[in-house]
ModelCIF file with pLDDT and N, C-alpha, C, O atoms, coordinates in Angstrom:
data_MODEL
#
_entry.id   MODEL 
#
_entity.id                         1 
_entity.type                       polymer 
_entity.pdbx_number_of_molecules   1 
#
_entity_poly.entity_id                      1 
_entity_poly.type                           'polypeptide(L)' 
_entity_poly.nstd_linkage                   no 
_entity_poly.nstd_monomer                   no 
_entity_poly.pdbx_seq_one_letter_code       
;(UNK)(UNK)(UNK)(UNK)(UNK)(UNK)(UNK)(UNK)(UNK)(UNK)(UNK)(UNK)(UNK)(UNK)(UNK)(UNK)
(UNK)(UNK)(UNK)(UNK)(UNK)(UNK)(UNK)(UNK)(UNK)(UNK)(UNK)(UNK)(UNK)(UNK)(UNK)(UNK)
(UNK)(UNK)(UNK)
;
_entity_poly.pdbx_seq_one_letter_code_can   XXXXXXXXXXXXXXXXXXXXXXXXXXXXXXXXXXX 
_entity_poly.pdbx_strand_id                 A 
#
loop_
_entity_poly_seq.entity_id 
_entity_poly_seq.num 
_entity_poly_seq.mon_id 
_entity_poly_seq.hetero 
1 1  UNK n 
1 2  UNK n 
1 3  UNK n 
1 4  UNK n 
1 5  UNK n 
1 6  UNK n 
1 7  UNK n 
1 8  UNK n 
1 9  UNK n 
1 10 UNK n 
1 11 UNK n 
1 12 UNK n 
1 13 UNK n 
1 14 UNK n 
1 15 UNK n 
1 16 UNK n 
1 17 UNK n 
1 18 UNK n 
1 19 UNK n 
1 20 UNK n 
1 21 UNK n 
1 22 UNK n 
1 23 UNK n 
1 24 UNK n 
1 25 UNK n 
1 26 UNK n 
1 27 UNK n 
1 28 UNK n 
1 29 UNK n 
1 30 UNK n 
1 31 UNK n 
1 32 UNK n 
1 33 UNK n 
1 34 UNK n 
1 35 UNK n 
#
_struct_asym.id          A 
_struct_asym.entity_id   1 
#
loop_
_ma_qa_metric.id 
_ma_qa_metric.mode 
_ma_qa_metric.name 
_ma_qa_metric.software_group_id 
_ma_qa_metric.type 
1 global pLDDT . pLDDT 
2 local  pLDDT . pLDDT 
#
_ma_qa_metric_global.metric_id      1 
_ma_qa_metric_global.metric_value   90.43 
_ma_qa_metric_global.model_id       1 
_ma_qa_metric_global.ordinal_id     1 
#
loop_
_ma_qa_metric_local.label_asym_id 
_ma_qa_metric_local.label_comp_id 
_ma_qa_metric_local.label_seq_id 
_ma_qa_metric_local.metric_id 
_ma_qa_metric_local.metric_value 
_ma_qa_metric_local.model_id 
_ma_qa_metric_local.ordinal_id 
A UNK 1  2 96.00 1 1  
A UNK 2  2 97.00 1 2  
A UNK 3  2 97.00 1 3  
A UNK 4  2 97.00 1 4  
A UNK 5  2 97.00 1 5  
A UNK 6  2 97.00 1 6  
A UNK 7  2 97.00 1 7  
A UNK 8  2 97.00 1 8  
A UNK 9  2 97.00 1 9  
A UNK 10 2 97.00 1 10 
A UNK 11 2 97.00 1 11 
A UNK 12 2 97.00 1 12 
A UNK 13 2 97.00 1 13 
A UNK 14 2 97.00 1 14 
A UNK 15 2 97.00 1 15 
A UNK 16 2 97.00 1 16 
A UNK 17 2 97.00 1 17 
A UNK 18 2 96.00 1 18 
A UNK 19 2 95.00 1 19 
A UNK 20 2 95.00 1 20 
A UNK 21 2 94.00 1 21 
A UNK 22 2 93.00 1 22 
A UNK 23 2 92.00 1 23 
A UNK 24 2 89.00 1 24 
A UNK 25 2 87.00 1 25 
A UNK 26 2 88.00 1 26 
A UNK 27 2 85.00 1 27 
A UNK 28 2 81.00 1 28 
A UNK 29 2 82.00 1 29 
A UNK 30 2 83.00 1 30 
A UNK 31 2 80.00 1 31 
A UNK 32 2 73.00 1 32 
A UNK 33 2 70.00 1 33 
A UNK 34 2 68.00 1 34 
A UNK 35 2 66.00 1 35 
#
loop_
_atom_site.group_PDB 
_atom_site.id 
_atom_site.type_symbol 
_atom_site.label_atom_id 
_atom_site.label_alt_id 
_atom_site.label_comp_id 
_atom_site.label_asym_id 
_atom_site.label_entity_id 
_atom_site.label_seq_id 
_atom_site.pdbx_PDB_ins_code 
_atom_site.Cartn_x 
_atom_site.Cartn_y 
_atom_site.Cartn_z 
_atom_site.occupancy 
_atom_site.B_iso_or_equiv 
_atom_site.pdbx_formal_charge 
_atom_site.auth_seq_id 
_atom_site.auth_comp_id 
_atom_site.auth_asym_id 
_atom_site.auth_atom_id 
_atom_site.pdbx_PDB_model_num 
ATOM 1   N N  . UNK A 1 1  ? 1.991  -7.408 -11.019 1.00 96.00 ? 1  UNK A N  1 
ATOM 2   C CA . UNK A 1 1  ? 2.529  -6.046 -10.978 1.00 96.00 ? 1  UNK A CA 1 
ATOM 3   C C  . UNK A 1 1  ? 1.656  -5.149 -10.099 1.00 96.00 ? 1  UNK A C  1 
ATOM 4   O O  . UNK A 1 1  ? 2.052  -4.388 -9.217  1.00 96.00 ? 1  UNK A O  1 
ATOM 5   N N  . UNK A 1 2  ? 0.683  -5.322 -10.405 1.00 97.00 ? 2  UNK A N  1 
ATOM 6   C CA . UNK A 1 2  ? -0.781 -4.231 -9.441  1.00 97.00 ? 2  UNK A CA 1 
ATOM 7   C C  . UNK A 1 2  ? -0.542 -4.761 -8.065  1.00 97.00 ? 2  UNK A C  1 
ATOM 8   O O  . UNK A 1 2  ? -0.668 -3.785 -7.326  1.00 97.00 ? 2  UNK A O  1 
ATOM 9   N N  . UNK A 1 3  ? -0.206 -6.020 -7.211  1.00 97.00 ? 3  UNK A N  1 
ATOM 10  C CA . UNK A 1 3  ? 0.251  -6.588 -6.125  1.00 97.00 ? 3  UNK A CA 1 
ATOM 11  C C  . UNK A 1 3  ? 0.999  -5.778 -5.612  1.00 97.00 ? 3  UNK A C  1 
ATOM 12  O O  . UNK A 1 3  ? 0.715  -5.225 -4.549  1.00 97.00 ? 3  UNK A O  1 
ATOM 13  N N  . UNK A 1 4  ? 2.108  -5.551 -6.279  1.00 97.00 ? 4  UNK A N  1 
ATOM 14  C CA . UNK A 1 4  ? 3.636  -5.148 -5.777  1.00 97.00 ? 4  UNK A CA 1 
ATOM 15  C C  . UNK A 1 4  ? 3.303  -3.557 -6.078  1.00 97.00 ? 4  UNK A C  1 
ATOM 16  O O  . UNK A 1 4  ? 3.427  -2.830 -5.092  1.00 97.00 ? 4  UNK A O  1 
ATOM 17  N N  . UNK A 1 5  ? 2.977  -3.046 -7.066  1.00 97.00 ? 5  UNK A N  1 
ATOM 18  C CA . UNK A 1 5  ? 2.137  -1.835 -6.549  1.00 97.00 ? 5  UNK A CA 1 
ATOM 19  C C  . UNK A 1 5  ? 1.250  -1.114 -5.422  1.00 97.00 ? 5  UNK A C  1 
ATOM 20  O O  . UNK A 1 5  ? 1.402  0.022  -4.972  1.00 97.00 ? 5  UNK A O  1 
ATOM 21  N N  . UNK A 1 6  ? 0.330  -2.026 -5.103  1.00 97.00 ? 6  UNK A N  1 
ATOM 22  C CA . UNK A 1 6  ? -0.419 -1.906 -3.852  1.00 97.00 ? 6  UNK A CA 1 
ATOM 23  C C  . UNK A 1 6  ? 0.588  -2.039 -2.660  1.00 97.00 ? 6  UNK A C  1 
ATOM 24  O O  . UNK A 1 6  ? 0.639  -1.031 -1.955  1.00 97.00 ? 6  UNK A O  1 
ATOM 25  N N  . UNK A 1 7  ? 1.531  -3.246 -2.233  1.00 97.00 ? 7  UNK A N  1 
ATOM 26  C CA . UNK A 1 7  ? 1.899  -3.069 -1.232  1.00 97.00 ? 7  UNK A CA 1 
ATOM 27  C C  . UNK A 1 7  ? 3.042  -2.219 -1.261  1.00 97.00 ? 7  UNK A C  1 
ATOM 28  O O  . UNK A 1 7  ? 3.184  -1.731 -0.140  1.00 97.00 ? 7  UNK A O  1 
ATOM 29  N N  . UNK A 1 8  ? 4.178  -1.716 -2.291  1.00 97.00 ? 8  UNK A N  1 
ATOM 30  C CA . UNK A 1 8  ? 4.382  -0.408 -2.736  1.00 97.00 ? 8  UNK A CA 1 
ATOM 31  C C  . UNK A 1 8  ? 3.860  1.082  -1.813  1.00 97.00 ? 8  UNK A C  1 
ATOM 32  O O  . UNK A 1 8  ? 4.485  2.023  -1.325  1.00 97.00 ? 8  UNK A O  1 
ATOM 33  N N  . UNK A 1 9  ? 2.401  0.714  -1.882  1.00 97.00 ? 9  UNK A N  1 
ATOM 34  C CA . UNK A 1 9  ? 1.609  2.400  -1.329  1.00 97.00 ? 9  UNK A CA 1 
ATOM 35  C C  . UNK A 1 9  ? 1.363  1.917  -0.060  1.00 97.00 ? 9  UNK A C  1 
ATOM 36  O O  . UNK A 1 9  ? 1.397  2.646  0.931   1.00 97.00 ? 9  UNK A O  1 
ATOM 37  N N  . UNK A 1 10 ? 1.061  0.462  -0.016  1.00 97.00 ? 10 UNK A N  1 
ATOM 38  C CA . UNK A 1 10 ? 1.064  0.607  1.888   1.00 97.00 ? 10 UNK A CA 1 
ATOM 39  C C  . UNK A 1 10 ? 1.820  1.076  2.909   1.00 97.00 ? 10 UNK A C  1 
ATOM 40  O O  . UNK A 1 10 ? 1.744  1.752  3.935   1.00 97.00 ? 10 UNK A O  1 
ATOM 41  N N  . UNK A 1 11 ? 2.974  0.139  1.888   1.00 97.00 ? 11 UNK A N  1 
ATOM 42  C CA . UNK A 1 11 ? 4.474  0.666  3.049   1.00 97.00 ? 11 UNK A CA 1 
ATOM 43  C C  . UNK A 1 11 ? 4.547  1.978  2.757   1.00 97.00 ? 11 UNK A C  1 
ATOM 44  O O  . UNK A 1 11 ? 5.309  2.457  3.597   1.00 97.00 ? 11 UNK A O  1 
ATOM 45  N N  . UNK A 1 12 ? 4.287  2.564  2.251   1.00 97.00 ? 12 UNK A N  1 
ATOM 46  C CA . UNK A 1 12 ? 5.062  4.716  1.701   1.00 97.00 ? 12 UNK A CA 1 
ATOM 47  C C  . UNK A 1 12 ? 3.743  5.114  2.478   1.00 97.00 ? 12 UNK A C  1 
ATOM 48  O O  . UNK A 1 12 ? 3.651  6.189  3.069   1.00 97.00 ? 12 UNK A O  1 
ATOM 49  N N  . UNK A 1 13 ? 2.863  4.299  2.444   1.00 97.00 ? 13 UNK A N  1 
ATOM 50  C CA . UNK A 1 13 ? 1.415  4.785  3.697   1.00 97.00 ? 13 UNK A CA 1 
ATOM 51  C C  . UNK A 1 13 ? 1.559  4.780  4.797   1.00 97.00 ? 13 UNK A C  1 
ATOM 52  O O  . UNK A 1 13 ? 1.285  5.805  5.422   1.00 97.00 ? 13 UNK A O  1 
ATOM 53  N N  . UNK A 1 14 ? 2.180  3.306  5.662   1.00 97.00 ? 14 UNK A N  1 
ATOM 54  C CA . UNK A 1 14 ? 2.481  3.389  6.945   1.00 97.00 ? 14 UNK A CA 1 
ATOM 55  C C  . UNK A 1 14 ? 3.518  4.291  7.033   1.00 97.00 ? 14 UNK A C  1 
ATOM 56  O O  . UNK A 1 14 ? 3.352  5.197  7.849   1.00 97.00 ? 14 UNK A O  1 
ATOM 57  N N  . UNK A 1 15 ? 4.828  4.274  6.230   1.00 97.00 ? 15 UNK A N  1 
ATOM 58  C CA . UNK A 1 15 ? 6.035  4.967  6.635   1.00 97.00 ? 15 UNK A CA 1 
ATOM 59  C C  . UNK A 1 15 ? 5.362  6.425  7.013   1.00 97.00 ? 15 UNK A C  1 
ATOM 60  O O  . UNK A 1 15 ? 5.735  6.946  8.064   1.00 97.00 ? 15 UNK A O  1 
ATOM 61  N N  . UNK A 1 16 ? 4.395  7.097  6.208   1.00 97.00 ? 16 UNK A N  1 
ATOM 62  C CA . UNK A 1 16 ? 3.938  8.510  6.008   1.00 97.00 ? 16 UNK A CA 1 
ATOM 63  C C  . UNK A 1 16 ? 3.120  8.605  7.300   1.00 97.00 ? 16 UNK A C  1 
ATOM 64  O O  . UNK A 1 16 ? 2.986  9.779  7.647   1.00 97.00 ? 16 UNK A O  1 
ATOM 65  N N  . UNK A 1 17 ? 2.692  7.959  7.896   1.00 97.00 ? 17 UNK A N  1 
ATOM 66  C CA . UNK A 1 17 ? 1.626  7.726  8.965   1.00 97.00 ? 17 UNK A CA 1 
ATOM 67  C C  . UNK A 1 17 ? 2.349  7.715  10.167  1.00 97.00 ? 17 UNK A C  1 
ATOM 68  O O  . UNK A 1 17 ? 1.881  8.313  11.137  1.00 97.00 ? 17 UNK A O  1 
ATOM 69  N N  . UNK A 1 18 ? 3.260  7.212  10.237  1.00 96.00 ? 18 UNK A N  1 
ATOM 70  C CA . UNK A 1 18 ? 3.933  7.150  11.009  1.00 96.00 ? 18 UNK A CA 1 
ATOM 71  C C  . UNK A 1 18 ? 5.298  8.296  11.342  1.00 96.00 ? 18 UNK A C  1 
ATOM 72  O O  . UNK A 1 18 ? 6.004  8.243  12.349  1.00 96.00 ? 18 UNK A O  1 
ATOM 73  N N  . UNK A 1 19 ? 5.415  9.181  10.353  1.00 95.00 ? 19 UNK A N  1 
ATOM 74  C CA . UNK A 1 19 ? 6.301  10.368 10.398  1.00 95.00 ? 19 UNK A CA 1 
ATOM 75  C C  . UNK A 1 19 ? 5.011  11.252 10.661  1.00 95.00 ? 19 UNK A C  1 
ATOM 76  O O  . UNK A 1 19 ? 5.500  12.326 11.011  1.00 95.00 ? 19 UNK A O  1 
ATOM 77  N N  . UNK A 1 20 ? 4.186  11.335 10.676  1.00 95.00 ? 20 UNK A N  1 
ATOM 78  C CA . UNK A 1 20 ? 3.191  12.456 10.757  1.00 95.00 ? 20 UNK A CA 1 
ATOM 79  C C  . UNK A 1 20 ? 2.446  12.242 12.457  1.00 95.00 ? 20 UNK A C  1 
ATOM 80  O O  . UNK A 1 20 ? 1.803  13.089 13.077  1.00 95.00 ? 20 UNK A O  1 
ATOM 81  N N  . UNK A 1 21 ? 2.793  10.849 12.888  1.00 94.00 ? 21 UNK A N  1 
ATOM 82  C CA . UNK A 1 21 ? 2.332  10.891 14.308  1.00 94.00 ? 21 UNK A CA 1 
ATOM 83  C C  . UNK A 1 21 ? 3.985  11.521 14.978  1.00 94.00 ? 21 UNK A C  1 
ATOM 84  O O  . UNK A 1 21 ? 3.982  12.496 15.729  1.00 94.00 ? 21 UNK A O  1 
ATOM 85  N N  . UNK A 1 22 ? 4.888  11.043 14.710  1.00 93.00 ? 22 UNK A N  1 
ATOM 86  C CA . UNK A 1 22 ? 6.258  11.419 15.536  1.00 93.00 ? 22 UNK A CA 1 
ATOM 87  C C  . UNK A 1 22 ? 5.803  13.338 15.166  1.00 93.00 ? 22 UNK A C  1 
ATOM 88  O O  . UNK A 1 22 ? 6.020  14.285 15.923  1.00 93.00 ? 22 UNK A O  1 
ATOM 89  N N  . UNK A 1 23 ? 5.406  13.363 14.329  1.00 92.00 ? 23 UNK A N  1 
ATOM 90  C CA . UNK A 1 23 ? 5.464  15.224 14.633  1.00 92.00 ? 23 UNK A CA 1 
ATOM 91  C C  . UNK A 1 23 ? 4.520  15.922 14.937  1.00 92.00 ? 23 UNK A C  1 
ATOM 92  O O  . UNK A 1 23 ? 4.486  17.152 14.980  1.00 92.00 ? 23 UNK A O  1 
ATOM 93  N N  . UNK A 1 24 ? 3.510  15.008 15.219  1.00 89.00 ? 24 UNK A N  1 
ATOM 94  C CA . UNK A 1 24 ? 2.156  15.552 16.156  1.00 89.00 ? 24 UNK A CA 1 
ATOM 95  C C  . UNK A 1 24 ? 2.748  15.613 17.897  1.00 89.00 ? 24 UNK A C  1 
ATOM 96  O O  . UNK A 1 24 ? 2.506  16.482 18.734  1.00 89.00 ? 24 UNK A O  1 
ATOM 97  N N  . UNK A 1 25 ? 3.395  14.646 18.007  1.00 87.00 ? 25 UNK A N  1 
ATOM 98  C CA . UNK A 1 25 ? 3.851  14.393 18.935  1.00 87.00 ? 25 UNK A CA 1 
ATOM 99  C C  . UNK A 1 25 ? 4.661  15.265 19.585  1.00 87.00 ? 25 UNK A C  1 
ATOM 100 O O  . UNK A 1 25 ? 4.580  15.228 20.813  1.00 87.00 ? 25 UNK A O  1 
ATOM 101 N N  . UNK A 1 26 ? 5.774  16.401 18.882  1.00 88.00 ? 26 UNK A N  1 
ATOM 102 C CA . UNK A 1 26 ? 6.828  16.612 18.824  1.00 88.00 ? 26 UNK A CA 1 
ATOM 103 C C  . UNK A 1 26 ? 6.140  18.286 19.365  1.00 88.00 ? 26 UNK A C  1 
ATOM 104 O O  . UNK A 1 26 ? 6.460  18.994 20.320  1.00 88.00 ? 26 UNK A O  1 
ATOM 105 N N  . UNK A 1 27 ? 5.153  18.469 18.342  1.00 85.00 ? 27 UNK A N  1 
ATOM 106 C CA . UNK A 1 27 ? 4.462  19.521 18.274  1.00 85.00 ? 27 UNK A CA 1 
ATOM 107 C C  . UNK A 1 27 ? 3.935  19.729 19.698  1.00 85.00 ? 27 UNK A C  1 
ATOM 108 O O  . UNK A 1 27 ? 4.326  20.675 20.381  1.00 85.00 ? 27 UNK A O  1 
ATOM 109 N N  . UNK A 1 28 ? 2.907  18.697 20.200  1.00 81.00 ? 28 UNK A N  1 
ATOM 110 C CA . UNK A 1 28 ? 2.112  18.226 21.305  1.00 81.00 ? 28 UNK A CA 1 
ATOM 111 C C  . UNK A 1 28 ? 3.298  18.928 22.677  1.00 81.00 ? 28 UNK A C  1 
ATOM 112 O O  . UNK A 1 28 ? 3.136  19.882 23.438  1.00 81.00 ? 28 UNK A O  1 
ATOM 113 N N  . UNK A 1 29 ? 4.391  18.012 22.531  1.00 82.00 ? 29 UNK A N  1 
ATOM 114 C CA . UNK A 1 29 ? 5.462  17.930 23.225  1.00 82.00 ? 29 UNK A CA 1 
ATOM 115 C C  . UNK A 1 29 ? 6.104  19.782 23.410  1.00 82.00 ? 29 UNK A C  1 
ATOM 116 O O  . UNK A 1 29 ? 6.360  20.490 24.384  1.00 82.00 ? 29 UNK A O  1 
ATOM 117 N N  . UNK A 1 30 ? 6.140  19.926 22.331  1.00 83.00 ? 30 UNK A N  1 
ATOM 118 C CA . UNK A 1 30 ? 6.697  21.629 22.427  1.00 83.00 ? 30 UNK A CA 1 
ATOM 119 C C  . UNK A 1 30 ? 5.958  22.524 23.108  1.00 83.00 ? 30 UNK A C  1 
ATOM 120 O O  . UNK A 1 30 ? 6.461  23.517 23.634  1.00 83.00 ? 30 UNK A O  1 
ATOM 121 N N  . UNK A 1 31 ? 4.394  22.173 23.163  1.00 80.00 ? 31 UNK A N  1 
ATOM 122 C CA . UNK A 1 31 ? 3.146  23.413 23.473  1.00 80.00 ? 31 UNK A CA 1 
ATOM 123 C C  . UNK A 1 31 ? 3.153  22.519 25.251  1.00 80.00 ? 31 UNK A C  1 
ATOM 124 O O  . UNK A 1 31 ? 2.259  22.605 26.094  1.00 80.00 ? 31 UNK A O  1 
ATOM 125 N N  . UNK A 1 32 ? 4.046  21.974 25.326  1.00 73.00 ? 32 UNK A N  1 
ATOM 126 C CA . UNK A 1 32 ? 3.802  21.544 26.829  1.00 73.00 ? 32 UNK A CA 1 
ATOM 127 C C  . UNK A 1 32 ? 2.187  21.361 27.789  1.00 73.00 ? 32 UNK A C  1 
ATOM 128 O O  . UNK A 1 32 ? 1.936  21.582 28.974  1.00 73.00 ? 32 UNK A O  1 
ATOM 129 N N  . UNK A 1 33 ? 1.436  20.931 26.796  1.00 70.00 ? 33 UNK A N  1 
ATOM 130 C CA . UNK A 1 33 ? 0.041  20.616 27.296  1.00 70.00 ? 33 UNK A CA 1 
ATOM 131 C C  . UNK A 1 33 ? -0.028 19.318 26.920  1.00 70.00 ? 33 UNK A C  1 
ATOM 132 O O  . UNK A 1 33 ? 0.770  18.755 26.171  1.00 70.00 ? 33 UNK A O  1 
ATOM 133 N N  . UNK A 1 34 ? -1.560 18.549 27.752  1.00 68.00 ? 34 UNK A N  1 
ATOM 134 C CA . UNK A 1 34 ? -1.428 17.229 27.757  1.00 68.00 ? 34 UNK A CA 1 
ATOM 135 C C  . UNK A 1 34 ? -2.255 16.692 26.238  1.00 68.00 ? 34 UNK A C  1 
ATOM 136 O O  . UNK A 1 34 ? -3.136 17.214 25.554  1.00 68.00 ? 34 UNK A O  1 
ATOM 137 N N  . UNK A 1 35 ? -1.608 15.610 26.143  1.00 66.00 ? 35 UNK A N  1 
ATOM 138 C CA . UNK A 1 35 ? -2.442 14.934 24.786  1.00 66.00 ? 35 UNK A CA 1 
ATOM 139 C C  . UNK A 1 35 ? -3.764 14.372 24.867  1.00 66.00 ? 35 UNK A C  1 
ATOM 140 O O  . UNK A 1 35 ? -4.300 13.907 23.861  1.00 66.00 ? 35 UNK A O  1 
#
């Protein structure tokens, strides 16, 4: 159960990690300066 728990928070970790770079990005992208 603690297994399937852990990889549970990885994936909701990457998924979260990965919505938070698309809107750094987005942000980055709007202020039209370089990254």
């Amino acid at each position: 159960k603690l297994r399937k728990e852990l990889k549970q928070f990885r994936d909701d970790l990457t998924r979260r990690h990965h919505t938070m770079q698309k809107a750094m990005q987005r942000v980055i992208a709007s202020y039209g300066i370089d990254d």
